[in-house]
PDB file of N, CA and C in Angstrom:
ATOM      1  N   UNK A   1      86.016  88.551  99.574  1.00  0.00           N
ATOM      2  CA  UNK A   1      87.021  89.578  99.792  1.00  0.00           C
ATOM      3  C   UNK A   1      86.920  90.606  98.681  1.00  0.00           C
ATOM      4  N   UNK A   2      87.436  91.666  99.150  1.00  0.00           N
ATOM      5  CA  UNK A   2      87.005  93.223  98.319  1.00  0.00           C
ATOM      6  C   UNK A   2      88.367  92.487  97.233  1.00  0.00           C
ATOM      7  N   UNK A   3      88.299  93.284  95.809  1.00  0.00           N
ATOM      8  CA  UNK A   3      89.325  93.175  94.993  1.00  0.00           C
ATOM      9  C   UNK A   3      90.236  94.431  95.103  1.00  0.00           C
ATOM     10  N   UNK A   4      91.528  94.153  94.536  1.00  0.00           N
ATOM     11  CA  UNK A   4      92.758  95.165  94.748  1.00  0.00           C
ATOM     12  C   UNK A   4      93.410  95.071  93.589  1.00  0.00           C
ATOM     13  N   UNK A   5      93.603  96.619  93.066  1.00  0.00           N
ATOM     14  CA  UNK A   5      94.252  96.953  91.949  1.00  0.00           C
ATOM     15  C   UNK A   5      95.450  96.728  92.220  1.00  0.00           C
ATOM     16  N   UNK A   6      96.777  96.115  91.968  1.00  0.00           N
ATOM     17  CA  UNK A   6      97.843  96.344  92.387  1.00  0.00           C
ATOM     18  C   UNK A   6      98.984  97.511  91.054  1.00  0.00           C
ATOM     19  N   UNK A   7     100.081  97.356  91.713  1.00  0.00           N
ATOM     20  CA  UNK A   7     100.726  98.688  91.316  1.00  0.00           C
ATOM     21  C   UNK A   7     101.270  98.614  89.583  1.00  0.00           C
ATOM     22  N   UNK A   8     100.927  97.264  88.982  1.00  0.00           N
ATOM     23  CA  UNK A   8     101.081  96.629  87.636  1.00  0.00           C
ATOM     24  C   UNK A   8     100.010  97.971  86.622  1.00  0.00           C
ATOM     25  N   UNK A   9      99.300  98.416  87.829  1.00  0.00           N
ATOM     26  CA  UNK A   9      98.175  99.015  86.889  1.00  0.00           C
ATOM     27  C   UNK A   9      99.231  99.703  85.534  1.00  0.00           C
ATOM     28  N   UNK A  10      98.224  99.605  84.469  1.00  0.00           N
ATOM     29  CA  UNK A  10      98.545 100.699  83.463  1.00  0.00           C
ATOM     30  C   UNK A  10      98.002 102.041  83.190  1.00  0.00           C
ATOM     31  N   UNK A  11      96.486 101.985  83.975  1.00  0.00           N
ATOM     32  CA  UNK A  11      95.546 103.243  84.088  1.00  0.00           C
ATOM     33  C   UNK A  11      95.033 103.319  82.686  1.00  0.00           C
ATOM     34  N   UNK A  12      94.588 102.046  81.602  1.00  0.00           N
ATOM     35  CA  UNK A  12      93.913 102.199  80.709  1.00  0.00           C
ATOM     36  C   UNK A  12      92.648 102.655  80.868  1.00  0.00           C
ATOM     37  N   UNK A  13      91.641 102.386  82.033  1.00  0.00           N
ATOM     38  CA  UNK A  13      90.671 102.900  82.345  1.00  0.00           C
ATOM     39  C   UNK A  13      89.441 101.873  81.963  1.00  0.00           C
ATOM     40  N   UNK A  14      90.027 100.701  81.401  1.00  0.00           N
ATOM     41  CA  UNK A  14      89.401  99.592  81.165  1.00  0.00           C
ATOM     42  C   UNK A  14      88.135  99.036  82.277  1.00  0.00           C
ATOM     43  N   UNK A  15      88.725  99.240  83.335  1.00  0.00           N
ATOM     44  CA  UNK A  15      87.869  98.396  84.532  1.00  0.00           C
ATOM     45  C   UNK A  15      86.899  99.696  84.885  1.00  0.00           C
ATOM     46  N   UNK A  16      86.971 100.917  85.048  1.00  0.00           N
ATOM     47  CA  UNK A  16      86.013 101.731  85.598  1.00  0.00           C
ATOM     48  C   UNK A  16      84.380 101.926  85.464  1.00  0.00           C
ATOM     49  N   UNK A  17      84.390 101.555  83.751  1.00  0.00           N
ATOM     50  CA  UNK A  17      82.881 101.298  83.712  1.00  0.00           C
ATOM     51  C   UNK A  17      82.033 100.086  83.651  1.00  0.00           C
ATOM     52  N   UNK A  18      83.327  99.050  84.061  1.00  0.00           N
ATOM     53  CA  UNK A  18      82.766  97.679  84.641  1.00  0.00           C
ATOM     54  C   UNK A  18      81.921  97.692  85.385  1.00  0.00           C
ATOM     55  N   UNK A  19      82.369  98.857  86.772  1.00  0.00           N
ATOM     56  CA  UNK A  19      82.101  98.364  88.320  1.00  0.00           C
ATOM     57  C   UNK A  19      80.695  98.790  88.697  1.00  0.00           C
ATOM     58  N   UNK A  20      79.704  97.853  89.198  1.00  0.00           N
ATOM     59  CA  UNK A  20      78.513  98.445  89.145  1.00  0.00           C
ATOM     60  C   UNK A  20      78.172  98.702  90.315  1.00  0.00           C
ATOM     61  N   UNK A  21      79.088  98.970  91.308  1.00  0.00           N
ATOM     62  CA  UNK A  21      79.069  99.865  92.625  1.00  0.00           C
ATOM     63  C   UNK A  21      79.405 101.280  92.898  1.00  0.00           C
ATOM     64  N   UNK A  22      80.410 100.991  91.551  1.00  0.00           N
ATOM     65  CA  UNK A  22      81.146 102.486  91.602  1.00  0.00           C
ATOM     66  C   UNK A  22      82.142 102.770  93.005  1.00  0.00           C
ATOM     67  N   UNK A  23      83.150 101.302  92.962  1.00  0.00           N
ATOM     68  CA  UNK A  23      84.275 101.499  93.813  1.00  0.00           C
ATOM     69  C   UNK A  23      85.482 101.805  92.814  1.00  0.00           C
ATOM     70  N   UNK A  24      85.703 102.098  91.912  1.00  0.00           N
ATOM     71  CA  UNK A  24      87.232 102.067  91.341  1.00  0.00           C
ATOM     72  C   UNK A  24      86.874 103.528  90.546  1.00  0.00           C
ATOM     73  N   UNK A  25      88.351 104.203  91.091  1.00  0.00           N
ATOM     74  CA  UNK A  25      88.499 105.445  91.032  1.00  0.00           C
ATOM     75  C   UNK A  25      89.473 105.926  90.088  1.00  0.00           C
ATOM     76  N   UNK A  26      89.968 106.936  89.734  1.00  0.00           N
ATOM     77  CA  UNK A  26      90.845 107.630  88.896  1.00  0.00           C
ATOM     78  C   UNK A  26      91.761 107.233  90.231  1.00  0.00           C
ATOM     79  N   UNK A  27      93.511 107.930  89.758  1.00  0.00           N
ATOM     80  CA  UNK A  27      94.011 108.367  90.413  1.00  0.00           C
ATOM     81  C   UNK A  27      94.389 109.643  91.319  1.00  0.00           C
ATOM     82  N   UNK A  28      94.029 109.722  92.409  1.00  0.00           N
ATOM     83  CA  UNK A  28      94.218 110.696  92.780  1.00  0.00           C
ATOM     84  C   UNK A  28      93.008 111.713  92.725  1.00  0.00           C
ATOM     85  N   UNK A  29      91.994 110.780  92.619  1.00  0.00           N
ATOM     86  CA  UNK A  29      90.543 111.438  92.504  1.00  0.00           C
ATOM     87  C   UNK A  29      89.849 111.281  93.957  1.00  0.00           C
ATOM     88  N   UNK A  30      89.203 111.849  94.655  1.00  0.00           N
ATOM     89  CA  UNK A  30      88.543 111.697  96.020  1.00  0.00           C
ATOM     90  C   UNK A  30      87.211 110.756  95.727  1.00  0.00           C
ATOM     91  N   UNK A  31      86.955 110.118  96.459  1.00  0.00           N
ATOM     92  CA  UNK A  31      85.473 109.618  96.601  1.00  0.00           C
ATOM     93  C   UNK A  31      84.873 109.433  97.569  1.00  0.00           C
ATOM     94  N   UNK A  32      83.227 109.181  97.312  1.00  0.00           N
ATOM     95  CA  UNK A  32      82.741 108.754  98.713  1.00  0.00           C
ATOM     96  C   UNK A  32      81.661 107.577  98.414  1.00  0.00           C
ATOM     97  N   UNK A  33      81.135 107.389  99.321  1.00  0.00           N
ATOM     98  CA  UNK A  33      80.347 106.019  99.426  1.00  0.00           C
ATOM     99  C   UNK A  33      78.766 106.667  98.525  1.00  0.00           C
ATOM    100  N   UNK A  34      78.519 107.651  98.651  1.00  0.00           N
ATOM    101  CA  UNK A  34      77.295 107.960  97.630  1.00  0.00           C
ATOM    102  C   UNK A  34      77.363 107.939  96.170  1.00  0.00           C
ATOM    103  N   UNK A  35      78.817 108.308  95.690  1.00  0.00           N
ATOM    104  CA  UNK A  35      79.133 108.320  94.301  1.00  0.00           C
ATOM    105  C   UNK A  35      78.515 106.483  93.702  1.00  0.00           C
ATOM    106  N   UNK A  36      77.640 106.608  92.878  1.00  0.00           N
ATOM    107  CA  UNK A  36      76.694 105.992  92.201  1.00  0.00           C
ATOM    108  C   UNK A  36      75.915 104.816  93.140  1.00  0.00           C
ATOM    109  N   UNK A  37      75.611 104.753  94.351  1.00  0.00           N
ATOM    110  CA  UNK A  37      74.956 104.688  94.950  1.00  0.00           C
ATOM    111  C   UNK A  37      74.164 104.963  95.342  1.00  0.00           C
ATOM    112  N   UNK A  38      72.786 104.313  96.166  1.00  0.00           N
ATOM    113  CA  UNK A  38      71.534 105.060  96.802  1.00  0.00           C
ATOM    114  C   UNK A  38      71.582 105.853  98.134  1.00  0.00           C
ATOM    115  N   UNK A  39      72.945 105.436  98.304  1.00  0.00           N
ATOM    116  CA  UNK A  39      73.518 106.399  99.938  1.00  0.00           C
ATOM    117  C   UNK A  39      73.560 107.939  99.936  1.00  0.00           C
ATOM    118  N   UNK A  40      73.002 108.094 100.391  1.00  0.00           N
ATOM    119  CA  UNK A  40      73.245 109.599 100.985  1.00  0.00           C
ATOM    120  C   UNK A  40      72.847 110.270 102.321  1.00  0.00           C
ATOM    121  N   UNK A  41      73.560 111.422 102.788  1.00  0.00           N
ATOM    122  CA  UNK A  41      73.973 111.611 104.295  1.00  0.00           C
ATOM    123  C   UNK A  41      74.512 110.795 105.390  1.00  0.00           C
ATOM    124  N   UNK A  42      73.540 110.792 106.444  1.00  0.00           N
ATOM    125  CA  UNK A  42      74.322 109.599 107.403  1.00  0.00           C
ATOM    126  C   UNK A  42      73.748 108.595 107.350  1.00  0.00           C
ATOM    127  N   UNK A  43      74.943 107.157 107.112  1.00  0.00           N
ATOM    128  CA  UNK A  43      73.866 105.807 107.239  1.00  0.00           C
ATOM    129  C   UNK A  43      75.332 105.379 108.343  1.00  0.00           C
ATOM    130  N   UNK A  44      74.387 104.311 108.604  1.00  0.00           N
ATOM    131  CA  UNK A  44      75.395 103.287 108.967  1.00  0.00           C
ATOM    132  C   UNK A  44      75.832 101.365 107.840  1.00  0.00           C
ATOM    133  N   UNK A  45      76.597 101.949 108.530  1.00  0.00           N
ATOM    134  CA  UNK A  45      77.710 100.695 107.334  1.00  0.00           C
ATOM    135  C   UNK A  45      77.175  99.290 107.602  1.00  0.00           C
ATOM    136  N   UNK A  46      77.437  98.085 106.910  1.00  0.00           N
ATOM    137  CA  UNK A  46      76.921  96.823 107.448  1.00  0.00           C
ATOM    138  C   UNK A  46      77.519  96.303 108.303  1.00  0.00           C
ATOM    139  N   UNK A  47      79.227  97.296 109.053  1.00  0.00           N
ATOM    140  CA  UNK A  47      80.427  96.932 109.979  1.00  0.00           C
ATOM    141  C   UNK A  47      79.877  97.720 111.185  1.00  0.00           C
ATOM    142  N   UNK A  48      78.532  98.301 111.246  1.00  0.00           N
ATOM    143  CA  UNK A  48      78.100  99.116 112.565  1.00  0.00           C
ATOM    144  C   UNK A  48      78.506 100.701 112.364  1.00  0.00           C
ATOM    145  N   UNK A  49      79.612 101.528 111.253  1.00  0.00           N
ATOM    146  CA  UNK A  49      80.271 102.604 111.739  1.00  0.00           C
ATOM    147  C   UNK A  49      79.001 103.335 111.044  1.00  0.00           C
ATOM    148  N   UNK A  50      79.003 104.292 111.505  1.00  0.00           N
ATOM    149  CA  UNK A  50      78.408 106.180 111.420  1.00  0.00           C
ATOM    150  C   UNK A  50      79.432 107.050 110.220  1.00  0.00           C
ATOM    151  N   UNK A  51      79.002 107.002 109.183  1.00  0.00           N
ATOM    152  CA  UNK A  51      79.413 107.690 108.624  1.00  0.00           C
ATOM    153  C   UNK A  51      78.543 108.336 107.673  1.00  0.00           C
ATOM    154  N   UNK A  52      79.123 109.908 107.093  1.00  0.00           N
ATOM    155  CA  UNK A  52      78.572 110.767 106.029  1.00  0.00           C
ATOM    156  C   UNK A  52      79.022 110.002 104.684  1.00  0.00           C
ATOM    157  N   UNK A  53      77.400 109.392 103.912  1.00  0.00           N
ATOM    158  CA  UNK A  53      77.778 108.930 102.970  1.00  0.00           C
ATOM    159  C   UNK A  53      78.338 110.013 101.861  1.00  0.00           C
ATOM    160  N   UNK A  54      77.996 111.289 101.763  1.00  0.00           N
ATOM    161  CA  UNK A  54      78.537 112.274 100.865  1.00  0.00           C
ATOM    162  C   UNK A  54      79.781 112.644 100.957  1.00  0.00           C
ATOM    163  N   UNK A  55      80.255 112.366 102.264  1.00  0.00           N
ATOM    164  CA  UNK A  55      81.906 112.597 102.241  1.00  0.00           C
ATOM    165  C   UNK A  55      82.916 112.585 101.740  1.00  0.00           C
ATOM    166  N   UNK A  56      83.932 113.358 101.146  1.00  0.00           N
ATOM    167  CA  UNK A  56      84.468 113.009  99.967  1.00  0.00           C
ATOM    168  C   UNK A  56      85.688 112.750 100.731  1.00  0.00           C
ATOM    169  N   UNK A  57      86.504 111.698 100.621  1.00  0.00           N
ATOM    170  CA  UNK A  57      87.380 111.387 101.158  1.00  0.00           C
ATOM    171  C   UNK A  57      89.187 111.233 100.094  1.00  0.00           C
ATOM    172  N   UNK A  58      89.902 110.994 100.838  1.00  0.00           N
ATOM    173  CA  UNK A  58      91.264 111.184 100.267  1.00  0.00           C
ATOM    174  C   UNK A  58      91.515 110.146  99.427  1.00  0.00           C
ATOM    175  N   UNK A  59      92.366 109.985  97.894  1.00  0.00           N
ATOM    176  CA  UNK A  59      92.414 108.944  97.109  1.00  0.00           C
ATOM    177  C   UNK A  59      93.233 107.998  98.015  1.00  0.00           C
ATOM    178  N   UNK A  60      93.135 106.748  98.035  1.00  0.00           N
ATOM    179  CA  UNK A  60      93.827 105.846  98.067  1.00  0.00           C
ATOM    180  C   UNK A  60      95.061 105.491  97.252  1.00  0.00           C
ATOM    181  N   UNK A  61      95.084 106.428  96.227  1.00  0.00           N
ATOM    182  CA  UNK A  61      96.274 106.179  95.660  1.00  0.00           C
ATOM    183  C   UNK A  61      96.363 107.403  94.524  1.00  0.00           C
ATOM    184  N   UNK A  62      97.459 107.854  94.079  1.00  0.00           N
ATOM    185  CA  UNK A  62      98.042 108.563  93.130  1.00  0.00           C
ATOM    186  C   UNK A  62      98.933 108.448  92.249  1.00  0.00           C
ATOM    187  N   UNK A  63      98.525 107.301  92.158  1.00  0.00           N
ATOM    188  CA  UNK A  63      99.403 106.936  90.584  1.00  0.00           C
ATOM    189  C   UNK A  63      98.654 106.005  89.872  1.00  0.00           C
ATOM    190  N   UNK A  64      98.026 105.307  89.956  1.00  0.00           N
ATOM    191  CA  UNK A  64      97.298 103.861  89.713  1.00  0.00           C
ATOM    192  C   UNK A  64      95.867 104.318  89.922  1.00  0.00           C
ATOM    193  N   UNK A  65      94.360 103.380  89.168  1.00  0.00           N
ATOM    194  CA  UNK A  65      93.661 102.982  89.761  1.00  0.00           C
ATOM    195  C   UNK A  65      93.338 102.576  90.971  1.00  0.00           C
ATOM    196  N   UNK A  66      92.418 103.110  91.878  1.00  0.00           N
ATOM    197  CA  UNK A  66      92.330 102.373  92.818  1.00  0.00           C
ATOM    198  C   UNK A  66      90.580 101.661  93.349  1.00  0.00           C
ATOM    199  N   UNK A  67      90.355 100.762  93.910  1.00  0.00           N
ATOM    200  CA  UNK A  67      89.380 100.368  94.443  1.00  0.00           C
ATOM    201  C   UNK A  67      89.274 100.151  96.202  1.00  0.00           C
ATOM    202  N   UNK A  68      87.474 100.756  95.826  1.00  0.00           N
ATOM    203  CA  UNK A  68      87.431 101.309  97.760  1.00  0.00           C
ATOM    204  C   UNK A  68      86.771 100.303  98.496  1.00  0.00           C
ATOM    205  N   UNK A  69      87.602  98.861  99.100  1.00  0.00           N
ATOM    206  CA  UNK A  69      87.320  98.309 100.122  1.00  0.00           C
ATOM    207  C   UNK A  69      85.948  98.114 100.125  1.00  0.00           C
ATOM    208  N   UNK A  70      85.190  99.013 100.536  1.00  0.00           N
ATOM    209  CA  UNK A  70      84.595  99.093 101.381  1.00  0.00           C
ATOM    210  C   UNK A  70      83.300  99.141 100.536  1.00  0.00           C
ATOM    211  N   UNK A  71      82.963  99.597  99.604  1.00  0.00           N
ATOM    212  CA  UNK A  71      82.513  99.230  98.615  1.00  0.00           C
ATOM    213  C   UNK A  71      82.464  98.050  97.471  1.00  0.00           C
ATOM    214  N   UNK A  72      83.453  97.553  97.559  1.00  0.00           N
ATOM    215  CA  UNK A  72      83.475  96.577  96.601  1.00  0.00           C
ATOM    216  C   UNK A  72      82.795  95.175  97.197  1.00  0.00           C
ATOM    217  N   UNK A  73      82.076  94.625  96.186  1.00  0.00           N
ATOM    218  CA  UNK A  73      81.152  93.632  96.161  1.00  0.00           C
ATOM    219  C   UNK A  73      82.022  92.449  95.546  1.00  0.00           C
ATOM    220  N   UNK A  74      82.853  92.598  94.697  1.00  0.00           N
ATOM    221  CA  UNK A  74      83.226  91.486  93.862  1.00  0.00           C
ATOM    222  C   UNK A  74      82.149  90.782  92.743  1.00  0.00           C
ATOM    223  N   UNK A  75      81.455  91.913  92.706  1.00  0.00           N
ATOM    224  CA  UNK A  75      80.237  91.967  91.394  1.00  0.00           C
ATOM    225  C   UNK A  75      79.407  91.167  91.849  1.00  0.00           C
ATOM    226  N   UNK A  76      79.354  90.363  93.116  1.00  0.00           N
ATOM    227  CA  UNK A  76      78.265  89.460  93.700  1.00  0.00           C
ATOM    228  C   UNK A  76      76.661  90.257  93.851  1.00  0.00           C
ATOM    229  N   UNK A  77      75.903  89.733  93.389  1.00  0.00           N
ATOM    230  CA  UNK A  77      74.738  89.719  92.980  1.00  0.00           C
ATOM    231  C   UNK A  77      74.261  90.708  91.612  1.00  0.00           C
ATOM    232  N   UNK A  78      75.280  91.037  90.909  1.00  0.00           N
ATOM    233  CA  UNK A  78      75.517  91.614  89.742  1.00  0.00           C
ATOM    234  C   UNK A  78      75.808  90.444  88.542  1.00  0.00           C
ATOM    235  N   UNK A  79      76.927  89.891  88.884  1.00  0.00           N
ATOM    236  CA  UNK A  79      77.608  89.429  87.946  1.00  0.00           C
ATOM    237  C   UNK A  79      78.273  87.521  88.462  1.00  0.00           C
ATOM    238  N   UNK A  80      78.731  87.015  87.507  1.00  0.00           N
ATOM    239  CA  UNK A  80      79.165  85.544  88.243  1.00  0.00           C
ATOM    240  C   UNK A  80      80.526  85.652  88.630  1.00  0.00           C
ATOM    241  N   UNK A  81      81.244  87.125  88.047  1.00  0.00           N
ATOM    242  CA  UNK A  81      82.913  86.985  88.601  1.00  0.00           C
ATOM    243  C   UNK A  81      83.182  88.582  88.282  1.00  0.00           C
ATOM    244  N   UNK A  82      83.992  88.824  89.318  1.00  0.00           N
ATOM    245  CA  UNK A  82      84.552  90.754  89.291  1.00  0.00           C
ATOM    246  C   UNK A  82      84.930  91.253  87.931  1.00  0.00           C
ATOM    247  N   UNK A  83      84.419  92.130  87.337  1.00  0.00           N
ATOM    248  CA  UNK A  83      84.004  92.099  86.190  1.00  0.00           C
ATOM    249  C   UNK A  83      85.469  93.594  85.607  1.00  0.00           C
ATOM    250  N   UNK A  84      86.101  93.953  86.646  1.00  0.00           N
ATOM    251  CA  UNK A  84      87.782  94.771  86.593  1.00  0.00           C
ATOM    252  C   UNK A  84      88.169  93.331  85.945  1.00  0.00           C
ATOM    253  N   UNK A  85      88.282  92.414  86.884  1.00  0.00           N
ATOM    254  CA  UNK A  85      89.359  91.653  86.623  1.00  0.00           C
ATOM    255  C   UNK A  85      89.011  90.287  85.072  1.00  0.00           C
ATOM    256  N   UNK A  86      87.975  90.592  84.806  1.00  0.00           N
ATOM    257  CA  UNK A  86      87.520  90.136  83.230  1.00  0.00           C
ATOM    258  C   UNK A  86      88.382  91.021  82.773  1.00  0.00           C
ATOM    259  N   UNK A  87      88.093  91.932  82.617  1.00  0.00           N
ATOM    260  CA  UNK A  87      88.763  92.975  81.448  1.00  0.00           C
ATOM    261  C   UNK A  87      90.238  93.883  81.386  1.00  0.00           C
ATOM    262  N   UNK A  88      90.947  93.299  82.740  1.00  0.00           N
ATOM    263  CA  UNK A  88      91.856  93.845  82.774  1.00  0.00           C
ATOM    264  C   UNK A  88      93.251  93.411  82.319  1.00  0.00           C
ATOM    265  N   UNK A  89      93.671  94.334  80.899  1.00  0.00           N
ATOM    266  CA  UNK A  89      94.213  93.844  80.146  1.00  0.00           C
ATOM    267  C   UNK A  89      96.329  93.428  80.821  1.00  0.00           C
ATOM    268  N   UNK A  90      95.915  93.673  81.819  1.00  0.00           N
ATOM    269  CA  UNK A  90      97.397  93.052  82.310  1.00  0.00           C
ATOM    270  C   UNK A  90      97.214  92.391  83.403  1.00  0.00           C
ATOM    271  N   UNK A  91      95.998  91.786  84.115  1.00  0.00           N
ATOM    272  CA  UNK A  91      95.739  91.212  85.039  1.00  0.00           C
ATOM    273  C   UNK A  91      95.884  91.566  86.560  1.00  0.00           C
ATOM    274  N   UNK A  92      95.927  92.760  86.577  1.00  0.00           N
ATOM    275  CA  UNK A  92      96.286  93.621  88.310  1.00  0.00           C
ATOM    276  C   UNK A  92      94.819  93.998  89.166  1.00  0.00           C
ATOM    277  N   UNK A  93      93.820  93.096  88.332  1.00  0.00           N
ATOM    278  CA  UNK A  93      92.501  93.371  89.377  1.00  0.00           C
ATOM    279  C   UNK A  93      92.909  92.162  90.030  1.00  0.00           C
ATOM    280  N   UNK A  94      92.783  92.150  91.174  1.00  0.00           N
ATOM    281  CA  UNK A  94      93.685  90.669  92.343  1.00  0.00           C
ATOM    282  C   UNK A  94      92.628  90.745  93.455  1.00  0.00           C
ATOM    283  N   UNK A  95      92.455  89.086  94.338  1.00  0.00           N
ATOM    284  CA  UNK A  95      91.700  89.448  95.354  1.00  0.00           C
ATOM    285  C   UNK A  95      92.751  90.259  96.626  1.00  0.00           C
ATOM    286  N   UNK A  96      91.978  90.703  97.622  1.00  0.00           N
ATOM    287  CA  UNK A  96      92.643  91.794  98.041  1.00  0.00           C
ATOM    288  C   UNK A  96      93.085  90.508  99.741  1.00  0.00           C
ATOM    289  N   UNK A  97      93.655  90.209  99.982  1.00  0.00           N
ATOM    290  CA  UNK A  97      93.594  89.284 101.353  1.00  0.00           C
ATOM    291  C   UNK A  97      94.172  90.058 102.450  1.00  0.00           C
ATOM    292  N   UNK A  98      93.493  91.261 102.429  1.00  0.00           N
ATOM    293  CA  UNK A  98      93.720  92.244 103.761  1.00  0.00           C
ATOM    294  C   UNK A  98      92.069  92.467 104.019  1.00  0.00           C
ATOM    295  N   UNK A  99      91.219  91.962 102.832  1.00  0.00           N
ATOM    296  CA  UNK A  99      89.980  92.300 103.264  1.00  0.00           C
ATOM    297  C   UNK A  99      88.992  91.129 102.626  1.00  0.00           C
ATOM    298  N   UNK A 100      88.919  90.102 103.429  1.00  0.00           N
ATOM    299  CA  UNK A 100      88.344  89.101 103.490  1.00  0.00           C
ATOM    300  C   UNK A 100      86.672  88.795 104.136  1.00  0.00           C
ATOM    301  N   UNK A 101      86.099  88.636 102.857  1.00  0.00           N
ATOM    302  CA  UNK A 101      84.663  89.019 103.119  1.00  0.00           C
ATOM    303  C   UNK A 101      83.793  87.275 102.465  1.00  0.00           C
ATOM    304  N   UNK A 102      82.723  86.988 103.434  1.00  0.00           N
ATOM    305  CA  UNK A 102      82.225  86.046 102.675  1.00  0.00           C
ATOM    306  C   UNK A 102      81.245  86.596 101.733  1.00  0.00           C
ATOM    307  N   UNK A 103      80.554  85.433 101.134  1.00  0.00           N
ATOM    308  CA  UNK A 103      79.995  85.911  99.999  1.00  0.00           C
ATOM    309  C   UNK A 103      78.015  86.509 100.588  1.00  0.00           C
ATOM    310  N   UNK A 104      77.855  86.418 101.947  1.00  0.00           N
ATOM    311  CA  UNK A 104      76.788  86.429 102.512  1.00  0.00           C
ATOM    312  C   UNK A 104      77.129  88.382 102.725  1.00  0.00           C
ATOM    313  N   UNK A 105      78.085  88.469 103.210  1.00  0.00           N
ATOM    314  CA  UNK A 105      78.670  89.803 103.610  1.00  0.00           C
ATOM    315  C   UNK A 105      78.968  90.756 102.340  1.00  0.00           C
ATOM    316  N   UNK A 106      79.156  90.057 101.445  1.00  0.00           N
ATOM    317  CA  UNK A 106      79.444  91.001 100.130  1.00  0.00           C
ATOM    318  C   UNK A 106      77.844  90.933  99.823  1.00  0.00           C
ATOM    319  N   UNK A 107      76.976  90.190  99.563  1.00  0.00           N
ATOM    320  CA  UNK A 107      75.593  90.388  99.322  1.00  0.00           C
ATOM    321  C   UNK A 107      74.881  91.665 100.398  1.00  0.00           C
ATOM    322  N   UNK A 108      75.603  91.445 101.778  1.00  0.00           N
ATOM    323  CA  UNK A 108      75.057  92.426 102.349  1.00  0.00           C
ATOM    324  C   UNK A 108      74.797  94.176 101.856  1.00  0.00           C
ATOM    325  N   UNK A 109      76.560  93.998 101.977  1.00  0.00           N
ATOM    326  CA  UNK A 109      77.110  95.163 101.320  1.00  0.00           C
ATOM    327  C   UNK A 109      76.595  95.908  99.774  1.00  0.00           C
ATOM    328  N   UNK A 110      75.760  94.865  99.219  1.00  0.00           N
ATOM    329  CA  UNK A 110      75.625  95.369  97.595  1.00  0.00           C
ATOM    330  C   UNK A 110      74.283  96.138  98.814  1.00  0.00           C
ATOM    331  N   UNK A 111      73.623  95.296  98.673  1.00  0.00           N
ATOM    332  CA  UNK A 111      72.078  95.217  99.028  1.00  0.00           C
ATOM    333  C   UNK A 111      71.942  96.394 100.299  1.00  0.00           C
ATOM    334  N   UNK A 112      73.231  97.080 101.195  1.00  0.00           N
ATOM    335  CA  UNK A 112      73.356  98.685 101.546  1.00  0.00           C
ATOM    336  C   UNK A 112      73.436  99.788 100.594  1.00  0.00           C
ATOM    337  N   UNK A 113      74.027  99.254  99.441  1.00  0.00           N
ATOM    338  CA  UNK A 113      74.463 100.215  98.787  1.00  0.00           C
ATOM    339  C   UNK A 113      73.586 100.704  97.718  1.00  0.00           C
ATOM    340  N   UNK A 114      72.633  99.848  97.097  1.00  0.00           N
ATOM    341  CA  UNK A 114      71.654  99.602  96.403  1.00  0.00           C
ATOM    342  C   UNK A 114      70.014  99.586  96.808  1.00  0.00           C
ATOM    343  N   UNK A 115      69.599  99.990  97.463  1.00  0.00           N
ATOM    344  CA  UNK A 115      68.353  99.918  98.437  1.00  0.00           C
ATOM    345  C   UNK A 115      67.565 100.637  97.306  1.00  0.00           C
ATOM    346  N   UNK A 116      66.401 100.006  97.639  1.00  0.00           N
ATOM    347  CA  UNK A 116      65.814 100.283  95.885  1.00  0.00           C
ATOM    348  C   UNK A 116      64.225 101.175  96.736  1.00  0.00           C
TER     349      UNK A 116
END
């Protein structure tokens, strides 16, 4: 399952240069699926959808850190554990149980995002 900042955040900025997908965002900052990724233009997702990986899309949140679903690996094939929630000094990197992923599917997902 993707990880979730919850609203405890403090916005130290601690977790951002953890993430080696480049899912966790400022607040209120736009992103898209190419930002530090090998994606760019149209791919398709490992869920089947059509999308513009350059797309800059709407923050998920404006007040807090946030992390993008859809991107997040849970540091699997990076790291041995989500590497926000090592360092996050009040503990609000959480697994997310609205987005429940096995660990075959999060390997997928790195290994879209990363294509060497």
């Amino acid at each position: 399952m993707a990880i979730i900042i919850t609203d405890e955040c403090i916005n130290c900025d601690a977790c951002i240069s953890e993430c080696p997908n480049n899912a966790i965002y400022e607040p209120d900052e736009q992103w898209a699926y190419s930002d530090g990724t090998s994606l760019s233009g149209s791919v398709t997702t490992p869920g089947g959808e059509e999308v513009d990986a350059d797309e800059k899309h709407e923050p998920i949140s404006d007040e807090f850190y946030f992390i993008v679903a859809d991107k997040c690996t849970e540091c699997k094939g990076f790291f041995d554990e989500p590497q926000c929630a090592k360092v996050c000094p009040v503990d609000c990197c959480v697994p997310d149980e609205d987005n429940v992923e096995s660990e075959a599917e999060l390997l997928e997902k790195k290994a879209w995002m990363h294509a060497e």
